[in-house]
C-alpha atoms as a PDB file:
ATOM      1  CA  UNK A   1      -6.847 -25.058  -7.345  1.00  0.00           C
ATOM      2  CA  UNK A   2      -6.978 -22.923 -10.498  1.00  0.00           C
ATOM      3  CA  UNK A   3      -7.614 -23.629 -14.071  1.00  0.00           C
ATOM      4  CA  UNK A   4      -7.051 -21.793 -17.350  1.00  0.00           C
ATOM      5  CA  UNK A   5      -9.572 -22.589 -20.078  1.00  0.00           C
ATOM      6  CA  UNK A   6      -9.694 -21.054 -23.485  1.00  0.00           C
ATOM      7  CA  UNK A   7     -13.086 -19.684 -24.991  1.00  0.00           C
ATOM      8  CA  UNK A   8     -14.819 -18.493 -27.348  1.00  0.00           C
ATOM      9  CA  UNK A   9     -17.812 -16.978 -28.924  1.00  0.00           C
ATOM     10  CA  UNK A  10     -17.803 -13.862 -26.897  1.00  0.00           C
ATOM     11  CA  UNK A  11     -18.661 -10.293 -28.530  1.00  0.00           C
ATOM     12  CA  UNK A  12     -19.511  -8.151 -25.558  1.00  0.00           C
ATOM     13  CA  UNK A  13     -19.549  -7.444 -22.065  1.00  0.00           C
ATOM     14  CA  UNK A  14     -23.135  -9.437 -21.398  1.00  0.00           C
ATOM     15  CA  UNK A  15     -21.266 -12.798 -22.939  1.00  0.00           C
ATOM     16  CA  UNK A  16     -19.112 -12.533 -20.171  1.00  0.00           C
ATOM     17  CA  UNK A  17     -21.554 -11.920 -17.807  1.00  0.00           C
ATOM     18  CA  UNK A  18     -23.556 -15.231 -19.283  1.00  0.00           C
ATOM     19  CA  UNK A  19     -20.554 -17.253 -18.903  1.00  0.00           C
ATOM     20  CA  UNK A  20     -18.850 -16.160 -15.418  1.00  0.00           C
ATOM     21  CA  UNK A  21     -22.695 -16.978 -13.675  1.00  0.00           C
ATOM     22  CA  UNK A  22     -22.858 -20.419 -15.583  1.00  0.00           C
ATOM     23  CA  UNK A  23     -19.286 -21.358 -14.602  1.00  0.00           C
ATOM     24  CA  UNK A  24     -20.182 -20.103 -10.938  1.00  0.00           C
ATOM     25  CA  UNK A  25     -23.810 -21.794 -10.384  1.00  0.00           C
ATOM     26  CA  UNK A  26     -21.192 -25.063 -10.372  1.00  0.00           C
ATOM     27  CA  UNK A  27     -20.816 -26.634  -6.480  1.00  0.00           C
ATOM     28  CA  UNK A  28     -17.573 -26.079  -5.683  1.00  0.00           C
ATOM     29  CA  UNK A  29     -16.463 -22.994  -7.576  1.00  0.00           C
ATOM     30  CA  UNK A  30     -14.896 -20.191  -5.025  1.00  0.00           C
ATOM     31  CA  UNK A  31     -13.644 -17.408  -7.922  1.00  0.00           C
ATOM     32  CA  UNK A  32     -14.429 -17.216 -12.238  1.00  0.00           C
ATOM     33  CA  UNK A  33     -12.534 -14.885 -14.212  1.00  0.00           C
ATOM     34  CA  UNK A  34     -13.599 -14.152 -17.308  1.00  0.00           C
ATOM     35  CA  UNK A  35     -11.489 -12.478 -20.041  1.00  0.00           C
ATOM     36  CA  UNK A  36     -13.044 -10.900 -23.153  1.00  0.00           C
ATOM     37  CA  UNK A  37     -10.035  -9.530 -24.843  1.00  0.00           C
ATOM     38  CA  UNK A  38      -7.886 -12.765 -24.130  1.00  0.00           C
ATOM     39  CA  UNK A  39     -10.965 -15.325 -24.709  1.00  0.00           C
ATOM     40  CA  UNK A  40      -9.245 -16.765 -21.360  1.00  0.00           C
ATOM     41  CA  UNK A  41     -11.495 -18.134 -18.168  1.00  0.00           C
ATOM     42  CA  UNK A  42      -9.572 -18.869 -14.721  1.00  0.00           C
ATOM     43  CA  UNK A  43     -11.623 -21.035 -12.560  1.00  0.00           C
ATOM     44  CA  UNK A  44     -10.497 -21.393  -8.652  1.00  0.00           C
ATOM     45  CA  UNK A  45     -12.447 -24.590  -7.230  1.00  0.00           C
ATOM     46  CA  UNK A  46     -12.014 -27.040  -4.668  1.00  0.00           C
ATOM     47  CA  UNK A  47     -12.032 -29.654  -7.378  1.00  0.00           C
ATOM     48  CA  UNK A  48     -10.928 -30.182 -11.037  1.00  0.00           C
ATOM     49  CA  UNK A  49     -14.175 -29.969 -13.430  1.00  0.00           C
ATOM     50  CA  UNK A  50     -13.588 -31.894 -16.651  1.00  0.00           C
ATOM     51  CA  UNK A  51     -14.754 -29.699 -19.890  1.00  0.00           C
ATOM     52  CA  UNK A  52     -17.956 -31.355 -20.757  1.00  0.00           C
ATOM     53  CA  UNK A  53     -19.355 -30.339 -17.247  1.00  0.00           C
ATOM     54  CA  UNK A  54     -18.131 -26.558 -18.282  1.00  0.00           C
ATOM     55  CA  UNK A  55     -19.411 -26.600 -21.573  1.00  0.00           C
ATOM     56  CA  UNK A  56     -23.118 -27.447 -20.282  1.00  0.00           C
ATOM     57  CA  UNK A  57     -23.336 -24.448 -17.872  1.00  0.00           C
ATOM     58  CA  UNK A  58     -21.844 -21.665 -20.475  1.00  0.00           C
ATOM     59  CA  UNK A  59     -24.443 -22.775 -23.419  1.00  0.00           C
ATOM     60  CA  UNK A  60     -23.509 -21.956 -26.887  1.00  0.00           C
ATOM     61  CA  UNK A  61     -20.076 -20.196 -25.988  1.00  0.00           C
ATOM     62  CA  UNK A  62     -17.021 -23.112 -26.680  1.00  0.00           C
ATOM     63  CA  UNK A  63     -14.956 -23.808 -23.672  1.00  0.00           C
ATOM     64  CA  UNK A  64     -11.519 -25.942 -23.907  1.00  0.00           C
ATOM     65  CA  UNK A  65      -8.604 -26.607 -22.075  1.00  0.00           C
ATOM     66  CA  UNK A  66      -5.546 -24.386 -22.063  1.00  0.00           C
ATOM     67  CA  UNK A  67      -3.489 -26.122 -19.221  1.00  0.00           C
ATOM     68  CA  UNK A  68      -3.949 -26.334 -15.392  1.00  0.00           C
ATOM     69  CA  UNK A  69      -2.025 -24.485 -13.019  1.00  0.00           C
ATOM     70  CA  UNK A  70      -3.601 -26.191 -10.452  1.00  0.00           C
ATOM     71  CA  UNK A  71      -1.992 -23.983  -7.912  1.00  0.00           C
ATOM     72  CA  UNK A  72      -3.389 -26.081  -4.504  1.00  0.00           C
ATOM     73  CA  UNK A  73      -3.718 -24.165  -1.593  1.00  0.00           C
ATOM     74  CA  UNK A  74      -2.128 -26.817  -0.203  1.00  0.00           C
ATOM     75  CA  UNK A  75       1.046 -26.050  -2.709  1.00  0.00           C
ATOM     76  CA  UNK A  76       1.632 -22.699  -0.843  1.00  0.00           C
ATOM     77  CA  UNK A  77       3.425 -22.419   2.277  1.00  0.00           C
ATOM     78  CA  UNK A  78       2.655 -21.178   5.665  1.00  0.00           C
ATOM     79  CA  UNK A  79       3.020 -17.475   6.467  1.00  0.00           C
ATOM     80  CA  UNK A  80       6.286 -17.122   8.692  1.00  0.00           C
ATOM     81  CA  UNK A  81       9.350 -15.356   8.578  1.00  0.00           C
ATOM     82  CA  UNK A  82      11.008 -18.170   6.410  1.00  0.00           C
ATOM     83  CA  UNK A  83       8.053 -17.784   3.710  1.00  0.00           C
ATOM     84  CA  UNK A  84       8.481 -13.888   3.683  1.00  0.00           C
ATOM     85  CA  UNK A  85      12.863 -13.774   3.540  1.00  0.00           C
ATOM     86  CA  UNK A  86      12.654 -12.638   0.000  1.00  0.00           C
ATOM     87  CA  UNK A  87      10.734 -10.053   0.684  1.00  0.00           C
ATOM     88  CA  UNK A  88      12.501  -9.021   3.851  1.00  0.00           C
ATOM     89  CA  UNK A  89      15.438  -8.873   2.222  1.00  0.00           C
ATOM     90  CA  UNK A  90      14.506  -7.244  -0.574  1.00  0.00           C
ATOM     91  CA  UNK A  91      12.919  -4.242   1.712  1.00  0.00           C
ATOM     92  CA  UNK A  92      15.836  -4.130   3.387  1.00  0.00           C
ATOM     93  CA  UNK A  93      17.610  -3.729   0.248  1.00  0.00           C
ATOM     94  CA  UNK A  94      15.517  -0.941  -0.872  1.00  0.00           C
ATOM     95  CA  UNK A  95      15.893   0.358   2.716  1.00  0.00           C
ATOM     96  CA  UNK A  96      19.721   0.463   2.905  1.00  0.00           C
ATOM     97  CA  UNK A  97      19.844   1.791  -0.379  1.00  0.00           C
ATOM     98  CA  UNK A  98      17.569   4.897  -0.015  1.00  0.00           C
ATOM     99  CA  UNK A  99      19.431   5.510   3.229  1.00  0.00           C
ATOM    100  CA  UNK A 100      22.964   6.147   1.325  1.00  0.00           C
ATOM    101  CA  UNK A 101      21.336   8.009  -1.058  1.00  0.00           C
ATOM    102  CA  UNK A 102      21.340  11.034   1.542  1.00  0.00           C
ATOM    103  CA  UNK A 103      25.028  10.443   1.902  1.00  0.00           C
ATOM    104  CA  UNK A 104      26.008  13.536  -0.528  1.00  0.00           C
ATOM    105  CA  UNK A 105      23.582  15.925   1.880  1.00  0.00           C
ATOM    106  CA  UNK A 106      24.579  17.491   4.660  1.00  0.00           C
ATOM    107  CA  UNK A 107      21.766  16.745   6.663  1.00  0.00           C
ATOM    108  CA  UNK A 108      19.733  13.705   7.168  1.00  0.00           C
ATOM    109  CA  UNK A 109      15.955  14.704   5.408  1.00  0.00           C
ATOM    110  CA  UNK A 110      13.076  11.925   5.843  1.00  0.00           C
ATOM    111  CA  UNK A 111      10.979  13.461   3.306  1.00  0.00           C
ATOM    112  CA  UNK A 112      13.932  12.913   0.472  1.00  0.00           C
ATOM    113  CA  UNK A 113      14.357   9.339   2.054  1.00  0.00           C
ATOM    114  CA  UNK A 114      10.657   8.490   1.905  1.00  0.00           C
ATOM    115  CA  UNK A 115      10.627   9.056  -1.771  1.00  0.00           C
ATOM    116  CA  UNK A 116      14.006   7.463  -2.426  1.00  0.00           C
ATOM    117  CA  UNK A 117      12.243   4.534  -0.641  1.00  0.00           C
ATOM    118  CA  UNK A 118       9.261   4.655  -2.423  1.00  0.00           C
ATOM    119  CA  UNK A 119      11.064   4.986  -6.022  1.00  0.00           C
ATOM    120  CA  UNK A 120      12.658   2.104  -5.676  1.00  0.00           C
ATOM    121  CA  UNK A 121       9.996   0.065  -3.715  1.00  0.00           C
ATOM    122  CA  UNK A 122       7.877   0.462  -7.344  1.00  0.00           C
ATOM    123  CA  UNK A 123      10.863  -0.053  -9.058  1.00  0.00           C
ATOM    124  CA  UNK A 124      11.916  -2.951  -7.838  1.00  0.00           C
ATOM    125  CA  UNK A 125       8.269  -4.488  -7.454  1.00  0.00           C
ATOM    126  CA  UNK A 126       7.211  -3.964 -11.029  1.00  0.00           C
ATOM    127  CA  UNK A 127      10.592  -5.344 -11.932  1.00  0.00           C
ATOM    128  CA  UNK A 128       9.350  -8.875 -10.489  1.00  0.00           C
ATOM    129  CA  UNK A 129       5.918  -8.681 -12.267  1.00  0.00           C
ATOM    130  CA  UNK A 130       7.065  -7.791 -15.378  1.00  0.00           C
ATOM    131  CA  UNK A 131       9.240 -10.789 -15.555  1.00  0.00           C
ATOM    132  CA  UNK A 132       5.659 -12.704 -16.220  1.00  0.00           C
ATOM    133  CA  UNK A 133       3.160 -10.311 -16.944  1.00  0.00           C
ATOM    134  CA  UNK A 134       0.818 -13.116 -18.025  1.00  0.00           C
ATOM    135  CA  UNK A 135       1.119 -14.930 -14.405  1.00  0.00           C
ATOM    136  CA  UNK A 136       1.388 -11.936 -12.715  1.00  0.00           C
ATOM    137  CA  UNK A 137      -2.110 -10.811 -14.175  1.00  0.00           C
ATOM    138  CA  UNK A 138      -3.827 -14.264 -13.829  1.00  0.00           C
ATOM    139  CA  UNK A 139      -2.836 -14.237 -10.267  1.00  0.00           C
ATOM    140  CA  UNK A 140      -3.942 -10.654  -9.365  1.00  0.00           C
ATOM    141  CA  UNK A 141      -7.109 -11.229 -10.361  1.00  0.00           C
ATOM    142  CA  UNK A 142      -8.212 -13.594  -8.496  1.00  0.00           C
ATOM    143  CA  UNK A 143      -8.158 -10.921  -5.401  1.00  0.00           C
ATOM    144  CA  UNK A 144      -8.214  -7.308  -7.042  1.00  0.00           C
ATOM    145  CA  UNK A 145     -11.401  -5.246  -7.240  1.00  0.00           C
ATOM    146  CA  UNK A 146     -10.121  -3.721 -10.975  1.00  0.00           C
ATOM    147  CA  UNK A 147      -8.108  -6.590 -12.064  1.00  0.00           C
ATOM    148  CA  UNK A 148     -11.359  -9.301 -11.566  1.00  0.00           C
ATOM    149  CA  UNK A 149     -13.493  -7.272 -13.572  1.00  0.00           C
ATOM    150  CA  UNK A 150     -11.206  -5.827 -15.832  1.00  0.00           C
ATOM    151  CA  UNK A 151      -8.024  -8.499 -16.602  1.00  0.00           C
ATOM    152  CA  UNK A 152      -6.430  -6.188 -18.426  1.00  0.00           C
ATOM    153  CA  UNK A 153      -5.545  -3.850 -15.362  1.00  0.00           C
ATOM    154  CA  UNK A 154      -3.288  -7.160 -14.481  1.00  0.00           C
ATOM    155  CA  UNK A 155      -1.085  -6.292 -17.470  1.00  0.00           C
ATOM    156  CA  UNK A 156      -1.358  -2.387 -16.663  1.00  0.00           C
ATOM    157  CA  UNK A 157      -0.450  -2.324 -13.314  1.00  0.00           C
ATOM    158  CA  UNK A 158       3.297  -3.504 -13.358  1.00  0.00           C
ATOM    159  CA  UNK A 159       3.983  -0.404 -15.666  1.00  0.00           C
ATOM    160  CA  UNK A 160       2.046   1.772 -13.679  1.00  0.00           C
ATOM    161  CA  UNK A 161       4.425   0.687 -10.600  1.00  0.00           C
ATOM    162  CA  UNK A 162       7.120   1.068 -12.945  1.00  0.00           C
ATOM    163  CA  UNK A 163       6.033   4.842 -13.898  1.00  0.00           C
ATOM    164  CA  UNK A 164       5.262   6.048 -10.179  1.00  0.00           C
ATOM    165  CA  UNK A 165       8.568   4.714  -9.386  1.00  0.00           C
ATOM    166  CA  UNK A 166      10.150   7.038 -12.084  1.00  0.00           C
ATOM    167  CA  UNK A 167       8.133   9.991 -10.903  1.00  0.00           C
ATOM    168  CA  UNK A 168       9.067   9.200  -7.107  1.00  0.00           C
ATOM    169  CA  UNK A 169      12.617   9.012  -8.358  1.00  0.00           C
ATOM    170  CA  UNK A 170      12.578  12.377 -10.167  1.00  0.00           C
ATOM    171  CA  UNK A 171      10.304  14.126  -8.160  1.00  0.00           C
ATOM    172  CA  UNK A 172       8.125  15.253 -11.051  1.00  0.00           C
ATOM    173  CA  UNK A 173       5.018  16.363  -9.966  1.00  0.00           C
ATOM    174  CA  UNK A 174       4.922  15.189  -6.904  1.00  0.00           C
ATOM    175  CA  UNK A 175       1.478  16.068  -5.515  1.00  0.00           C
ATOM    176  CA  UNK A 176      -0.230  14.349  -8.381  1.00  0.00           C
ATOM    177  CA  UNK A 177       1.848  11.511  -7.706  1.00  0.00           C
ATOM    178  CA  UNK A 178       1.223  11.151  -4.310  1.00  0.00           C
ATOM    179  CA  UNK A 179      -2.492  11.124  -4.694  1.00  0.00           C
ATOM    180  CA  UNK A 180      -2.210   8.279  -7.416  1.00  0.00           C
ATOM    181  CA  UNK A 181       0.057   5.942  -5.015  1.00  0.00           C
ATOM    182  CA  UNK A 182      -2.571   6.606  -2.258  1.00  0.00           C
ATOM    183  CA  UNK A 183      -5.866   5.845  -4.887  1.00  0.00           C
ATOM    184  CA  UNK A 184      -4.176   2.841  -6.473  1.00  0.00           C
ATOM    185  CA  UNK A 185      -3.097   1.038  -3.532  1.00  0.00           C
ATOM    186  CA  UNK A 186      -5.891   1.992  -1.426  1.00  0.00           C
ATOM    187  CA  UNK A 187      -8.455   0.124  -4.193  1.00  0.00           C
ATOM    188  CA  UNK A 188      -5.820  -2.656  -3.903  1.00  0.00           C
ATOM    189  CA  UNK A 189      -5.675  -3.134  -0.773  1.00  0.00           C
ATOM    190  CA  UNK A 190      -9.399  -3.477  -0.209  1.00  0.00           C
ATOM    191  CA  UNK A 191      -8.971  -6.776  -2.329  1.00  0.00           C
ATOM    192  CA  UNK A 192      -6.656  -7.901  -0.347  1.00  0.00           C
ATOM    193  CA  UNK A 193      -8.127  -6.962   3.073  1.00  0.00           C
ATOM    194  CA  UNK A 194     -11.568  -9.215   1.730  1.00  0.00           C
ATOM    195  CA  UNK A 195      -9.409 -12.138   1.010  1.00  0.00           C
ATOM    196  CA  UNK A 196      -8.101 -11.930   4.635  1.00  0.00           C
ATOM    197  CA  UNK A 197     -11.032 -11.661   5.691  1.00  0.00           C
ATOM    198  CA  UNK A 198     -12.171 -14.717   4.228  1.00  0.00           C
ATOM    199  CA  UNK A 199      -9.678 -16.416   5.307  1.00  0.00           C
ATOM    200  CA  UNK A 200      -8.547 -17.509   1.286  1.00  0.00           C
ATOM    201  CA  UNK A 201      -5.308 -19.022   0.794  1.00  0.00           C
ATOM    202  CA  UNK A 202      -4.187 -17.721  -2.102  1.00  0.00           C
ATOM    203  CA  UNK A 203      -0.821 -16.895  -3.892  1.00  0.00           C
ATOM    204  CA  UNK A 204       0.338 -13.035  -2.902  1.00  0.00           C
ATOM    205  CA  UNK A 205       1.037 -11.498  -6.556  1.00  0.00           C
ATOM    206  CA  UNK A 206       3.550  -8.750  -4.999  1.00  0.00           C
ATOM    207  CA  UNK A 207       6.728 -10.177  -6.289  1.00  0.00           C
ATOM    208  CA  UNK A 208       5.112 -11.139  -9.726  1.00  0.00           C
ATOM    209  CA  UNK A 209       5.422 -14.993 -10.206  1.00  0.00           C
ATOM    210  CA  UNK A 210       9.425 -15.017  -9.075  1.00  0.00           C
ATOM    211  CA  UNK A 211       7.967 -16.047  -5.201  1.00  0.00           C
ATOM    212  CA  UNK A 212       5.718 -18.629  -4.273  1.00  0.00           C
ATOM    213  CA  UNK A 213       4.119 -15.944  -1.288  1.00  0.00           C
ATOM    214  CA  UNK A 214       0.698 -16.708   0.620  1.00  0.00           C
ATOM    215  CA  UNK A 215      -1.489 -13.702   0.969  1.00  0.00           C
ATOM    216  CA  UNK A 216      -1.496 -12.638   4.925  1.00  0.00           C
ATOM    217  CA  UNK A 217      -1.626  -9.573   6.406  1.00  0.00           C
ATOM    218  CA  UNK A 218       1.941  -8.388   5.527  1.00  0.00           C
ATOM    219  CA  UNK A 219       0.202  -7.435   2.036  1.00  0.00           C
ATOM    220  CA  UNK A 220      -1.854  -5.097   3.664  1.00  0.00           C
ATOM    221  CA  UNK A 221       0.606  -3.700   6.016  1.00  0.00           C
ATOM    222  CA  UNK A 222       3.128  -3.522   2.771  1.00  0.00           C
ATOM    223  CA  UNK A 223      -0.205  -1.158   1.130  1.00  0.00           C
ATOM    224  CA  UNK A 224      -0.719   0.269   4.234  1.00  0.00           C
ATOM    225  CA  UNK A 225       2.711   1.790   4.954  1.00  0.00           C
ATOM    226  CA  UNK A 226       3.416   2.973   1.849  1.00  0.00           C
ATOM    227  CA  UNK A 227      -0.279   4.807   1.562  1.00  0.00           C
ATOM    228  CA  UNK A 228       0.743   6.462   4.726  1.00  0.00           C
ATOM    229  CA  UNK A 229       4.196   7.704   3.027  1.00  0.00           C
ATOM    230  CA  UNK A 230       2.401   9.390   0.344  1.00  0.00           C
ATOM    231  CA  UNK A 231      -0.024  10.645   2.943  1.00  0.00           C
ATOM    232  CA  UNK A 232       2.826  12.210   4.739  1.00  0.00           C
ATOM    233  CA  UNK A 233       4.357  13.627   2.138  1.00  0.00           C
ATOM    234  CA  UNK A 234       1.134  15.408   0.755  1.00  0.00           C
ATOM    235  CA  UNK A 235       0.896  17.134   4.373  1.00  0.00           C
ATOM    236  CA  UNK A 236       3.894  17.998   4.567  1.00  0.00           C
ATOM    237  CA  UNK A 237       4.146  19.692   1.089  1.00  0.00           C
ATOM    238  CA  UNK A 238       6.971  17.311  -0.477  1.00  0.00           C
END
């Protein structure tokens, strides 16, 4: 489960360093992040610790409450093609879509229809995290690289999305923008291929807080394919 707790007494980076290695010398404790700019801790534990057993392991530093989300990993359901029919269909969506868009051409051209794709895969996808940037964030850091050590990146991400689906759209510098998609989602997905790896059930953040989605495999094939889009389109000079 996870737990929000508000805290505070924290000035620098080496306050939140004190606190995170208290909260995680606790039995029990999988994942601690530790917000200095939002005075926030999100604890993901087998078990519920009540506040008093916090407050003993981060010293002087005042923790309390802020409500439990207590998102079980029992809560979340198994991965199947049920589970992932939102996200099929919104693909497919995005698919069809991009696909008529080469209607007013003459000829069919996969480099045009990769970026179509691609504008409104970001689109779309930062659409559904900015409907709860605040959720969104809390649950992307529990598996990104950036976003655990940095919680901010969790509210900086969904615009980022936003802009590369703008530039894909446009086709404004699209070298630059290429290489971005491939950096960003390549450090992502290296969070999500260690939670795979270790086997954590935890909630996919991909479609913001709208869908309750466990993180499998499709994440990283999702990362994967579109990495390879921009990868294609940088060789082939799009």
């Amino acid at each position: 489960m996870k737990s929000e707790y508000n805290i505070s007494g924290m000035t620098c980076q080496g306050c939140v360093n004190n606190v995170k290695n208290g909260l995680e010398s606790l039995d029990g404790v999988d994942n601690v992040v530790v917000s200095l700019e939002e005075e926030k801790v999100w604890i993901e534990s087998d078990s519920k610790f009540s506040v008093d057993e916090l407050q003993k392991v981060v010293g002087h530093y005042v923790i309390k409450e802020a409500h439990s989300d207590n998102i079980s990993t029992g809560e979340l359901p198994q991965p199947s093609i049920q589970t992932y029919k939102p996200l099929i269909l919104i693909i497919l969506f995005i698919l069809m879509t991009s696909i008529l868009a080469q209607y007013p051409f003459a000829n069919f051209s996969w480099q045009i229809w990769m970026r179509h794709f691609m504008a409104g895969f970001f689109i779309v996808f930062s659409f559904f995290k900015i409907l709860n940037l605040a959720e969104f964030a809390s649950s992307y850091s529990m598996y990104d690289w950036v976003a655990g050590r940095w919680f901010t990146w969790g509210y900086i991400y969904p615009f980022v999305e936003l802009g590369l689906g703008i530039l894909y759209l446009i086709n404004f510098f699209p070298l630059a923008t290429n290489w971005v998609t491939i950096i960003i989602l390549g450090v992502s997905s290296l969070g999500v291929i260690q939670s795979n790896l270790q086997k954590r059930k935890i909630k996919c953040a991909c479609l913001g807080d709208v869908f309750n989605l466990p993180m499998s495999t499709v994440t990283i094939v999702e990362d994967v394919g579109m990495m390879s889009m921009a990868a294609l389109m940088i060789f082939f000079g799009n």
